[in-house]
N, C-alpha and C. Protein backbone atom coordinates (compact mmCIF):
# COMPACT_ATOMS: atom_id res chain seq x y z
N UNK A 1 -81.81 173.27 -24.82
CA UNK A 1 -82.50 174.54 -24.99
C UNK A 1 -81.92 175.55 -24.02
N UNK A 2 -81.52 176.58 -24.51
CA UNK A 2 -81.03 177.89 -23.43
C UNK A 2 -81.89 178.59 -23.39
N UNK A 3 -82.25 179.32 -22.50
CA UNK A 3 -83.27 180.66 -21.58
C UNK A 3 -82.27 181.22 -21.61
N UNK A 4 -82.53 182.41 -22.82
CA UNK A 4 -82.00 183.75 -22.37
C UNK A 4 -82.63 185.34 -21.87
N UNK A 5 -82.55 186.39 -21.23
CA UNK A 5 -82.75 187.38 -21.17
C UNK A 5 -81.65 188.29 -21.88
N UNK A 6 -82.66 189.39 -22.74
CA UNK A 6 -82.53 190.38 -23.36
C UNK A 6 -83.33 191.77 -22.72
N UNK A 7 -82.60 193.06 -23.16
CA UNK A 7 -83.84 193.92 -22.65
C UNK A 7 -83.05 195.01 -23.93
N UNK A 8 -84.13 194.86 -24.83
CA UNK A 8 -84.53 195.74 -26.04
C UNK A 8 -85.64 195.57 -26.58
N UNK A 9 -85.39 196.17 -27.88
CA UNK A 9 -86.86 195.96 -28.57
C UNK A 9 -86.70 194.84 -29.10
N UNK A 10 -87.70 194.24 -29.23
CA UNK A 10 -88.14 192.60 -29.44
C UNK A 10 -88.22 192.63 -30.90
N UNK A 11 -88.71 193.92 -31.78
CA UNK A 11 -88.57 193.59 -33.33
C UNK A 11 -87.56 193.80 -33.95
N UNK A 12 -86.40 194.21 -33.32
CA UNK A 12 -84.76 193.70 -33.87
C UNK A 12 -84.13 192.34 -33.49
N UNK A 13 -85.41 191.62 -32.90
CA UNK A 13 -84.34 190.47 -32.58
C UNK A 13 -84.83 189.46 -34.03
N UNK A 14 -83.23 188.85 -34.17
CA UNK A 14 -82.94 187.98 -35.40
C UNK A 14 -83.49 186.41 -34.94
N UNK A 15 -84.42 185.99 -34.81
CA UNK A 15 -85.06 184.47 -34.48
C UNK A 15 -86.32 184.15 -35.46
N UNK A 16 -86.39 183.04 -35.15
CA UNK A 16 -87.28 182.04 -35.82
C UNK A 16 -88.85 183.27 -35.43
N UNK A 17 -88.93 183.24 -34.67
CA UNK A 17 -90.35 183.91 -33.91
C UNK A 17 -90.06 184.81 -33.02
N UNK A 18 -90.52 185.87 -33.76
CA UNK A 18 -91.08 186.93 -32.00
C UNK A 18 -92.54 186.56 -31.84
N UNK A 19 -92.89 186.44 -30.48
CA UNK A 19 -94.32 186.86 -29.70
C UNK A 19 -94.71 187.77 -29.70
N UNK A 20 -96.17 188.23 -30.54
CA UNK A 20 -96.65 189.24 -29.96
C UNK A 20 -97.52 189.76 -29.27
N UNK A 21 -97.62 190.49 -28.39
CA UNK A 21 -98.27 190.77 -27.09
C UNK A 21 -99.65 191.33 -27.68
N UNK A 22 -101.03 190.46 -28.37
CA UNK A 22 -101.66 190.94 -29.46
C UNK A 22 -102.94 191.22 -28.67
N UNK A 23 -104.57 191.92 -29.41
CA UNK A 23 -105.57 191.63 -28.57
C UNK A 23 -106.02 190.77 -29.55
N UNK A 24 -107.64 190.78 -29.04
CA UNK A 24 -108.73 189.54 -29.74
C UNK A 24 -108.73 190.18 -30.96
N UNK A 25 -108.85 191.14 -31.95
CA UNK A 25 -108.82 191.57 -32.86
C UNK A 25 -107.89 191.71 -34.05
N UNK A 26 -106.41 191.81 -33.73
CA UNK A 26 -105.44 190.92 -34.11
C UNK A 26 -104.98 192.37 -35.33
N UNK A 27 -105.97 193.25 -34.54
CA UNK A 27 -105.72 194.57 -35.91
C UNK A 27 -104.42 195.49 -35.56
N UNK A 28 -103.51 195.49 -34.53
CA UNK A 28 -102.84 196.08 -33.83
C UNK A 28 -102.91 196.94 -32.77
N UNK A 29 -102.05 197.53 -32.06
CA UNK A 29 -102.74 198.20 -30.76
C UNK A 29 -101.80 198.99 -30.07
N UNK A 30 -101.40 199.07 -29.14
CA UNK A 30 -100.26 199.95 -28.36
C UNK A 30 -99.19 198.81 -28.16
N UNK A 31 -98.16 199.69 -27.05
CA UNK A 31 -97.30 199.11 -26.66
C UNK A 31 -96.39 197.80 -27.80
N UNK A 32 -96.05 196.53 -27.41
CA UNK A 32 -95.53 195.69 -28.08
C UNK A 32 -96.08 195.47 -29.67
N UNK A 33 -97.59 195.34 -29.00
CA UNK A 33 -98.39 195.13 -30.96
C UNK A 33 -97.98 196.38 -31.94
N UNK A 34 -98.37 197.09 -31.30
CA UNK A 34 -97.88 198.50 -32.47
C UNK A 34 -96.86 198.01 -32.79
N UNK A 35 -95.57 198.37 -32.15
CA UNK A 35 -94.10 198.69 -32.71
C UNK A 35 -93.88 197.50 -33.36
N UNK A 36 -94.77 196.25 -33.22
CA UNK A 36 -94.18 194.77 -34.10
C UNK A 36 -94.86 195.31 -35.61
N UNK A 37 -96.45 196.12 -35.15
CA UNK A 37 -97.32 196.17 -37.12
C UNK A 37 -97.22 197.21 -37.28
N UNK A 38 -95.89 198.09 -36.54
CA UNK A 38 -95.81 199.22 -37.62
C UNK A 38 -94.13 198.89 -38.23
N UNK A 39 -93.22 198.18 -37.20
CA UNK A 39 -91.82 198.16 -37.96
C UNK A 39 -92.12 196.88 -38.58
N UNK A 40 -92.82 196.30 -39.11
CA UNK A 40 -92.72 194.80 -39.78
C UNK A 40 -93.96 195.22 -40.79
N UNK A 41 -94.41 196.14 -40.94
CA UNK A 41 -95.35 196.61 -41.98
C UNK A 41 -96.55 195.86 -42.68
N UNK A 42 -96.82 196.17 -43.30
CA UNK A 42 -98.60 195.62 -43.83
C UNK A 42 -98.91 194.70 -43.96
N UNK A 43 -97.56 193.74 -44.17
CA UNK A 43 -98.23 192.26 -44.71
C UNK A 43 -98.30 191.63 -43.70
N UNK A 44 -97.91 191.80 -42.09
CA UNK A 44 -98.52 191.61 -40.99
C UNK A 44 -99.94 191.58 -40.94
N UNK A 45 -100.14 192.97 -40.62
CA UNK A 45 -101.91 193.14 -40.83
C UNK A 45 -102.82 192.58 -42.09
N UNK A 46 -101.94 192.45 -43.22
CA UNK A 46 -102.85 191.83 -44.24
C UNK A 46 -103.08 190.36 -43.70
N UNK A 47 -102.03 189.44 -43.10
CA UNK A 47 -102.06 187.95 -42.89
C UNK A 47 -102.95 188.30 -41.92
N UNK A 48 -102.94 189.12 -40.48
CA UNK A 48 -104.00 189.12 -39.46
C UNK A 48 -105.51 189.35 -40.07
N UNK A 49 -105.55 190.15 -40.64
CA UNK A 49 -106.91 190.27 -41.15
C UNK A 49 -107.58 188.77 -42.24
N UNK A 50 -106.45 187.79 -43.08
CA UNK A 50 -106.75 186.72 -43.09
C UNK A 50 -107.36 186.07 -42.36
N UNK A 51 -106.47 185.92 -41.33
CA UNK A 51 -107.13 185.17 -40.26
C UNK A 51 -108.13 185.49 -39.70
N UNK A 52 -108.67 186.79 -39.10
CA UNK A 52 -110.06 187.18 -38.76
C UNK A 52 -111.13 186.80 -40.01
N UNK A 53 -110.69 186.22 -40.82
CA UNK A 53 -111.40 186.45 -41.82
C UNK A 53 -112.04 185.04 -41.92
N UNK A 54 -111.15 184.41 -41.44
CA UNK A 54 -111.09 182.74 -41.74
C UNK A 54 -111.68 182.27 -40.13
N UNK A 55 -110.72 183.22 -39.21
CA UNK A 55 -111.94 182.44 -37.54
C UNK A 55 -112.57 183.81 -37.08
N UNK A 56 -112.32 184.81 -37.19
CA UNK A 56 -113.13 185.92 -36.27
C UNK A 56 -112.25 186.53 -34.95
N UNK A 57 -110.43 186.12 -35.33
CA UNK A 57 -109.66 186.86 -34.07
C UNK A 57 -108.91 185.49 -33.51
N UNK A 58 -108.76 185.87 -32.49
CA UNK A 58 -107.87 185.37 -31.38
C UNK A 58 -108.32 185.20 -30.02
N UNK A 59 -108.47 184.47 -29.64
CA UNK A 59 -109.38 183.84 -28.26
C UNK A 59 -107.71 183.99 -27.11
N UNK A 60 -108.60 185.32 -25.83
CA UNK A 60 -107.52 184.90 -24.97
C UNK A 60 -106.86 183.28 -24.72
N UNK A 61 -105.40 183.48 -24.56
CA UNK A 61 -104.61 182.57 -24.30
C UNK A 61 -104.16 181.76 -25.29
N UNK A 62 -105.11 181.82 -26.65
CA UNK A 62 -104.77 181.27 -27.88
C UNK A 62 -103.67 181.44 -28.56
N UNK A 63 -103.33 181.69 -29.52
CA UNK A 63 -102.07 182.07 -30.73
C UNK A 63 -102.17 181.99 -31.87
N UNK A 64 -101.81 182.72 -32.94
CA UNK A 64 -101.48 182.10 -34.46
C UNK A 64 -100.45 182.86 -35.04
N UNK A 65 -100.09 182.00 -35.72
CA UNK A 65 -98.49 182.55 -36.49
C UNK A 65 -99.14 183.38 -37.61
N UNK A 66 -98.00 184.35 -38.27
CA UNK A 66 -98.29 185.19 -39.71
C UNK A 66 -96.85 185.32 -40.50
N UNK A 67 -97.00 185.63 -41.20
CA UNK A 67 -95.28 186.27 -41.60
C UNK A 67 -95.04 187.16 -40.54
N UNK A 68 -93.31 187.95 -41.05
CA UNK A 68 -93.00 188.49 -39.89
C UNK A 68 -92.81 189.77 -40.72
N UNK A 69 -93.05 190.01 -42.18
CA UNK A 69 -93.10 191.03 -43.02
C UNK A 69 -91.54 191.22 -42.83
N UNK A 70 -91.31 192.61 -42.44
CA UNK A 70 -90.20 193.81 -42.53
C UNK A 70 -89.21 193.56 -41.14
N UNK A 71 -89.70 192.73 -40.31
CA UNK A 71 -88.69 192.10 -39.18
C UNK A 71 -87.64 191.34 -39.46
N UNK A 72 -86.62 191.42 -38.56
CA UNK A 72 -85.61 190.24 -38.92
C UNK A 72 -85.97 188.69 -38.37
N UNK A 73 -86.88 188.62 -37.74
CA UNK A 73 -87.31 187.76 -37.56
C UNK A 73 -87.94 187.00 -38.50
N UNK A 74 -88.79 185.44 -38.89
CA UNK A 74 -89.45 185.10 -40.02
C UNK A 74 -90.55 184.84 -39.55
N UNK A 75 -91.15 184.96 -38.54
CA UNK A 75 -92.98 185.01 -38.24
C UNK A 75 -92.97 185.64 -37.16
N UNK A 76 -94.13 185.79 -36.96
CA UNK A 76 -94.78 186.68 -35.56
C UNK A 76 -95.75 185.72 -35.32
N UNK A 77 -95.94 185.20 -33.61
CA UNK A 77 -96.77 184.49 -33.12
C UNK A 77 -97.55 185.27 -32.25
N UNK A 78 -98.95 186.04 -33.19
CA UNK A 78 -99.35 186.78 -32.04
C UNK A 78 -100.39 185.98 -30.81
N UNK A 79 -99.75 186.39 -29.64
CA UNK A 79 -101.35 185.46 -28.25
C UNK A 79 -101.51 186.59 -27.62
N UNK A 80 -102.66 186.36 -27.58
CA UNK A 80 -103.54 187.58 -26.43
C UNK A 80 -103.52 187.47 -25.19
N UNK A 81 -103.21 187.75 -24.09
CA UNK A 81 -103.09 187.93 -22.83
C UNK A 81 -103.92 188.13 -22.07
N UNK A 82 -103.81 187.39 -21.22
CA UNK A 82 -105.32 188.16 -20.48
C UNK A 82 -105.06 189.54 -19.32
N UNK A 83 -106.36 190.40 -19.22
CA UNK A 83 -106.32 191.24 -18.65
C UNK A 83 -106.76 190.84 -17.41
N UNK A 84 -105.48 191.69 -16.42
CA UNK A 84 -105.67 191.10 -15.10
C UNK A 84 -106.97 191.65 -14.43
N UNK A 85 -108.01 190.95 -13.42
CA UNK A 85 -108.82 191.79 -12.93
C UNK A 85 -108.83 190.94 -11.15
N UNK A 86 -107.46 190.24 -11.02
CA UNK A 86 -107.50 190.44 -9.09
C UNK A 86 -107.16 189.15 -9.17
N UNK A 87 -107.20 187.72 -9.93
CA UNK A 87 -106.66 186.35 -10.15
C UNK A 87 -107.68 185.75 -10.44
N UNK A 88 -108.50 185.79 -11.38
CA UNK A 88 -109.91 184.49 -11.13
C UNK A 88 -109.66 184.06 -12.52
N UNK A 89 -108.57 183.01 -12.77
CA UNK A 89 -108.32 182.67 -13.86
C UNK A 89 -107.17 182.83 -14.88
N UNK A 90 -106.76 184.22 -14.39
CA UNK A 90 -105.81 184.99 -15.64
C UNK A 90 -104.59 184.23 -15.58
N UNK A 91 -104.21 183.99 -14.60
CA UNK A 91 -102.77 183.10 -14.44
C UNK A 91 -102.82 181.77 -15.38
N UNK A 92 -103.78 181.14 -15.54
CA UNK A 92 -104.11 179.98 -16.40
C UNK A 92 -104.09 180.51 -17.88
N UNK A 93 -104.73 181.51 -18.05
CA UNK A 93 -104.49 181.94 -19.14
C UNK A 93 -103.37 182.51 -19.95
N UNK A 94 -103.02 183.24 -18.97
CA UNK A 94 -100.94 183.75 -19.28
C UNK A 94 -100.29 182.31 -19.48
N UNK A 95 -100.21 181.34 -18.84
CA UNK A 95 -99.63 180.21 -19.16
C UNK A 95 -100.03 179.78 -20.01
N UNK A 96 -101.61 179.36 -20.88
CA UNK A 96 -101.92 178.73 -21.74
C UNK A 96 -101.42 179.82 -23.23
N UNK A 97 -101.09 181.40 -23.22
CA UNK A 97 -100.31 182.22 -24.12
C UNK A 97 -99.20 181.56 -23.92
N UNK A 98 -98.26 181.25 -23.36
CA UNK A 98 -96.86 180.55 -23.62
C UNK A 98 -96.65 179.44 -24.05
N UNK A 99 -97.86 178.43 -23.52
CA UNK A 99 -98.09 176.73 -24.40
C UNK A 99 -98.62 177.14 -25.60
N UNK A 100 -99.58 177.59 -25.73
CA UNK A 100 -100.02 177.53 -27.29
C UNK A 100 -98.77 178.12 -28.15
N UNK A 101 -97.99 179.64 -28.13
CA UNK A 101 -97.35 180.26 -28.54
C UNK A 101 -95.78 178.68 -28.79
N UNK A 102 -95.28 178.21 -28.16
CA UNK A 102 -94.63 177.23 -28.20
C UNK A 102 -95.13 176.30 -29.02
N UNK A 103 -96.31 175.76 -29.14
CA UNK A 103 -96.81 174.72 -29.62
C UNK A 103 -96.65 175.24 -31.18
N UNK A 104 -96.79 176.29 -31.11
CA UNK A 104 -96.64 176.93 -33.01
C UNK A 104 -95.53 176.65 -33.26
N UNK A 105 -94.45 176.95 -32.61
CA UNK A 105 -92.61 176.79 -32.55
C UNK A 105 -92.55 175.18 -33.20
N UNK A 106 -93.35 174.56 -32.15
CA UNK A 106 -92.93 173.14 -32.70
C UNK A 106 -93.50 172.53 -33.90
N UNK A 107 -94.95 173.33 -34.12
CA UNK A 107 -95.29 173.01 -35.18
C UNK A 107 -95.12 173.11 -36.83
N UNK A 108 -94.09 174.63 -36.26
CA UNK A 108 -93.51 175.16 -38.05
C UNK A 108 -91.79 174.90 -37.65
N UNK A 109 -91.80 174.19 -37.25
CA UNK A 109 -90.33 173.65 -36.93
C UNK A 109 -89.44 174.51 -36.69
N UNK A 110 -89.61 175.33 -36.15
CA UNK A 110 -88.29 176.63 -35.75
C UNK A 110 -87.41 176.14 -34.38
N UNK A 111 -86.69 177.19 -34.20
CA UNK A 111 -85.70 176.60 -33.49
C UNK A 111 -85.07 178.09 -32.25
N UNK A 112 -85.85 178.83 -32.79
CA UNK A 112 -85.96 179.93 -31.83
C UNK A 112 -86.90 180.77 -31.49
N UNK A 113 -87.35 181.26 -30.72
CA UNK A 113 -88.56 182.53 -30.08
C UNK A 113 -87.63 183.27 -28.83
N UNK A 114 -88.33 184.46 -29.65
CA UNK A 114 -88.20 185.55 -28.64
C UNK A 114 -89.70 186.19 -27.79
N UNK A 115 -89.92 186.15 -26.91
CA UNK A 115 -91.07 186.80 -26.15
C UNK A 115 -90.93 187.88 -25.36
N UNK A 116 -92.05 189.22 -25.57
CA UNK A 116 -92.39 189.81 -24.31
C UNK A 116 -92.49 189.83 -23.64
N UNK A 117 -93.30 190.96 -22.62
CA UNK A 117 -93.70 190.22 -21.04
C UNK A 117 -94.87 190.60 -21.48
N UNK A 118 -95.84 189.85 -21.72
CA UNK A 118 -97.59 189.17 -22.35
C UNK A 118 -97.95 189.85 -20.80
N UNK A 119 -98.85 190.93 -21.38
CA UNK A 119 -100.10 191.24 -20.49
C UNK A 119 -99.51 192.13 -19.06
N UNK A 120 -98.28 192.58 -19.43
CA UNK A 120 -97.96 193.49 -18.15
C UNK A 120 -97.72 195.03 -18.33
N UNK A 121 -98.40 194.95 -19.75
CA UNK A 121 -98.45 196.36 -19.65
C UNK A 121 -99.79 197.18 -19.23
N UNK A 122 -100.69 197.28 -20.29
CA UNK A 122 -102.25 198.14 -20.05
C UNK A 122 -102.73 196.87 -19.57
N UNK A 123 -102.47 196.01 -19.47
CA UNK A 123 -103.27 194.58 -18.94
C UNK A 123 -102.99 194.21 -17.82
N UNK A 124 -102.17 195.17 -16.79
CA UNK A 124 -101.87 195.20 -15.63
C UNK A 124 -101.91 194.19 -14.84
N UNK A 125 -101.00 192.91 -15.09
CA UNK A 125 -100.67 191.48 -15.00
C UNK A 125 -99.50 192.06 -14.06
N UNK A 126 -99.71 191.68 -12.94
CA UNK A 126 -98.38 191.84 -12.13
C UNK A 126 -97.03 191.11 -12.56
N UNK A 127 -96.11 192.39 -12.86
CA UNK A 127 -95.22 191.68 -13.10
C UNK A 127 -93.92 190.44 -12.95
N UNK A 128 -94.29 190.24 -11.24
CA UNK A 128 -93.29 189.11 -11.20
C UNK A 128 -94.31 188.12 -11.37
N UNK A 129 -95.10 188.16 -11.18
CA UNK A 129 -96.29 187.02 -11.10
C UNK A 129 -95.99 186.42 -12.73
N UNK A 130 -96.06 187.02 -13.22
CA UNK A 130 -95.84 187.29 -15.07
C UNK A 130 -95.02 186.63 -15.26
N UNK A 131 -93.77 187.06 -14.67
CA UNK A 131 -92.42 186.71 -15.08
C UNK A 131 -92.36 185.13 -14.34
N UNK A 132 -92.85 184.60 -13.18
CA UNK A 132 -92.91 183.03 -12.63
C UNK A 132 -93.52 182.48 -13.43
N UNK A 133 -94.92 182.81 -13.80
CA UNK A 133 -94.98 182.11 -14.73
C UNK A 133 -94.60 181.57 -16.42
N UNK A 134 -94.25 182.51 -16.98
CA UNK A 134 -93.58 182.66 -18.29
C UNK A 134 -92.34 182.01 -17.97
N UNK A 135 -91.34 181.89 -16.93
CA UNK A 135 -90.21 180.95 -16.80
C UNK A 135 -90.35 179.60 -16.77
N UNK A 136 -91.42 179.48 -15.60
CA UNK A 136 -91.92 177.95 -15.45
C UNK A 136 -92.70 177.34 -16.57
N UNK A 137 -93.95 178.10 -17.16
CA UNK A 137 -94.30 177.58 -18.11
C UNK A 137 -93.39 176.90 -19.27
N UNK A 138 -92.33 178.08 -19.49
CA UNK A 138 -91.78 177.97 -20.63
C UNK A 138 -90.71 176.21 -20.25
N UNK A 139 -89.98 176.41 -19.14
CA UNK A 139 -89.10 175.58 -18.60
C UNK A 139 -89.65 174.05 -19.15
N UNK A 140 -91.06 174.13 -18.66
CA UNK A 140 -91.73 172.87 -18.19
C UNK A 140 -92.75 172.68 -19.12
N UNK A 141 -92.37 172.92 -20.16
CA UNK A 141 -93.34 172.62 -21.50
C UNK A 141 -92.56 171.12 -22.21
N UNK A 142 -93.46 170.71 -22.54
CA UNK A 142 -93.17 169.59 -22.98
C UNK A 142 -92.59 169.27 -24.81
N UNK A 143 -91.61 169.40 -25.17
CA UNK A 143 -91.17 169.31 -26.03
C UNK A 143 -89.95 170.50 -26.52
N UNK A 144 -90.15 171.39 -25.53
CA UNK A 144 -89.01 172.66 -25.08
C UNK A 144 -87.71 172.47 -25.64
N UNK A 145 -87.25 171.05 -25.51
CA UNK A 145 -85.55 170.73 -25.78
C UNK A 145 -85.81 170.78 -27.18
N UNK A 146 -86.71 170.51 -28.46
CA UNK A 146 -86.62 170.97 -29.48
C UNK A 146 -86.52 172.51 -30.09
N UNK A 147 -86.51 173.02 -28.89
CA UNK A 147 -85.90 174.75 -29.19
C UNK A 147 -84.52 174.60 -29.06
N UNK A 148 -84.17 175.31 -29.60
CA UNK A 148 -82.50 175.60 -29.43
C UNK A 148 -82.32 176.92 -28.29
N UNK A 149 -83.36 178.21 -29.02
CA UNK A 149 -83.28 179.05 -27.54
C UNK A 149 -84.52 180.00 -27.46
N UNK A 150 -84.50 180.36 -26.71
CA UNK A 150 -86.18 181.27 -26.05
C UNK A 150 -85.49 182.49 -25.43
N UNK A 151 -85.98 183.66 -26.04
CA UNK A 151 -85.18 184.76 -24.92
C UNK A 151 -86.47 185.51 -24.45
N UNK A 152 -86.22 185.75 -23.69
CA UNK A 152 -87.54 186.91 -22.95
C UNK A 152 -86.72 188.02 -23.12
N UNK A 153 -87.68 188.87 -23.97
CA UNK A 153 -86.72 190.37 -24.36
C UNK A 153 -87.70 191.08 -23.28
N UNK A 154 -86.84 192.06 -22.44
CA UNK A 154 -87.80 193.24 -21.63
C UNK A 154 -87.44 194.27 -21.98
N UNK A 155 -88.44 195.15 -22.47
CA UNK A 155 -88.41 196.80 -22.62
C UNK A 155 -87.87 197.56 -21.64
N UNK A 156 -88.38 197.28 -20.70
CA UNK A 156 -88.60 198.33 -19.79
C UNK A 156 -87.50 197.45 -18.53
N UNK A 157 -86.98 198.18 -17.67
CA UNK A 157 -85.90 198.32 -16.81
C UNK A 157 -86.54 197.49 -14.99
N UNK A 158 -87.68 197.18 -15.21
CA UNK A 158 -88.26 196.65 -13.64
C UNK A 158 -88.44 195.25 -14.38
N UNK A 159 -89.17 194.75 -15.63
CA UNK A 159 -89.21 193.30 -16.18
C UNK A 159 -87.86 193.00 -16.23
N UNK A 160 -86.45 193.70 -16.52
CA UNK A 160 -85.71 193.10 -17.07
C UNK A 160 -84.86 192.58 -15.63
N UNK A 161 -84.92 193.49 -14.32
CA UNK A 161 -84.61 193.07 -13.02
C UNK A 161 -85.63 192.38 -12.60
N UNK A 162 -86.51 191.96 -13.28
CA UNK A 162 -87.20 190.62 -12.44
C UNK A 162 -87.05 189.43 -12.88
N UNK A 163 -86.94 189.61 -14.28
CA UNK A 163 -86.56 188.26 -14.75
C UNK A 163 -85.29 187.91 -14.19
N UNK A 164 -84.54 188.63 -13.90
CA UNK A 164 -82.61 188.08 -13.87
C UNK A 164 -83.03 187.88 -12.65
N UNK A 165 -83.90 188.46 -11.55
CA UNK A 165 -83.92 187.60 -10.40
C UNK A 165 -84.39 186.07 -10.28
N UNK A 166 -85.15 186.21 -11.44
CA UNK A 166 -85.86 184.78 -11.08
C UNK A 166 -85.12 183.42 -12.58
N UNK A 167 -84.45 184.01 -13.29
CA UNK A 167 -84.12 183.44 -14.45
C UNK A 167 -83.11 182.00 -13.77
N UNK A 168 -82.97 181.04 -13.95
CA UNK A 168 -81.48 179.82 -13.91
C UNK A 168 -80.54 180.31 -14.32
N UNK A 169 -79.61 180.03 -13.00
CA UNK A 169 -78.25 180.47 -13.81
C UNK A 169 -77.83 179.49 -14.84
N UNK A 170 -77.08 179.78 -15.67
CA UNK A 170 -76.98 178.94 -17.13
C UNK A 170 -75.31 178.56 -16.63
């Protein structure tokens, strides 16, 4: 399995799965969710609204796959992130968004994901804190070598110098 870093937009990347940085409602939202359910278009939101339909959303730290509509990608795994409010928990939860989100990988047999940085935007998740864990989690997941590769795509120009600080050299 290779760890790569990218820093673009995450809904041009060509993989098995993008992550999306979703809330409990699963209806779309700013930042990452928007630009995934507005450039990957309706049949996103039609499969999300399935699913609310069938459980009632998305439970921080949870996940569920959908199509990936109008992306080059072939599903979207959206997990909700938790919102930081000082550490009483959220770190467990950012990690349990990267196990569950993986656990879908292995379960629809893909062979690639691309991820955000989950919860560092309006959810004001410190970002290296973010980024240790999303490496380690991801590293040290159990069944990982059945990926072929995982990239952490960063938008923005401070995630993408934190990850390369903290990323393995390959």
């Amino acid at each position: 399995m290779v760890l790569r870093l990218e820093q673009g937009d995450i809904t041009r990347m060509a993989v098995d799965a993008v992550v999306n940085a979703a809330n409990n409602a699963l209806l779309g939202g700013g930042g990452v969710d928007g630009a995934i359910h507005s450039r990957g278009g309706p049949a996103i939101l039609t499969a999300c609204k399935e699913i609310r339909r069938r459980q009632g959303g998305c439970e921080t730290g949870e996940a569920v796959v959908t199509t990936a509509g109008d992306l080059p990608a072939r599903y979207v795994i959206h997990t909700v992130g938790p919102v930081w409010h000082g550490g009483g928990g959220e770190e467990d939860l950012l990690a349990r968004c990267y196990r569950s989100s993986l656990r879908l990988c292995l379960e629809q047999d893909l062979r690639s994901v691309a991820f955000p940085n989950i919860s560092t935007g309006v959810y004001r998740f410190p970002k290296r804190r973010a980024a240790e864990i999303a490496i380690a989690t991801t590293s040290g997941f159990d069944g990982v070598e059945r990926l072929d590769e995982v990239v952490f795509v960063c938008f923005d120009d401070e995630n993408h110098r934190i990850y390369g600080e903290l990323m393995p050299a390959s």
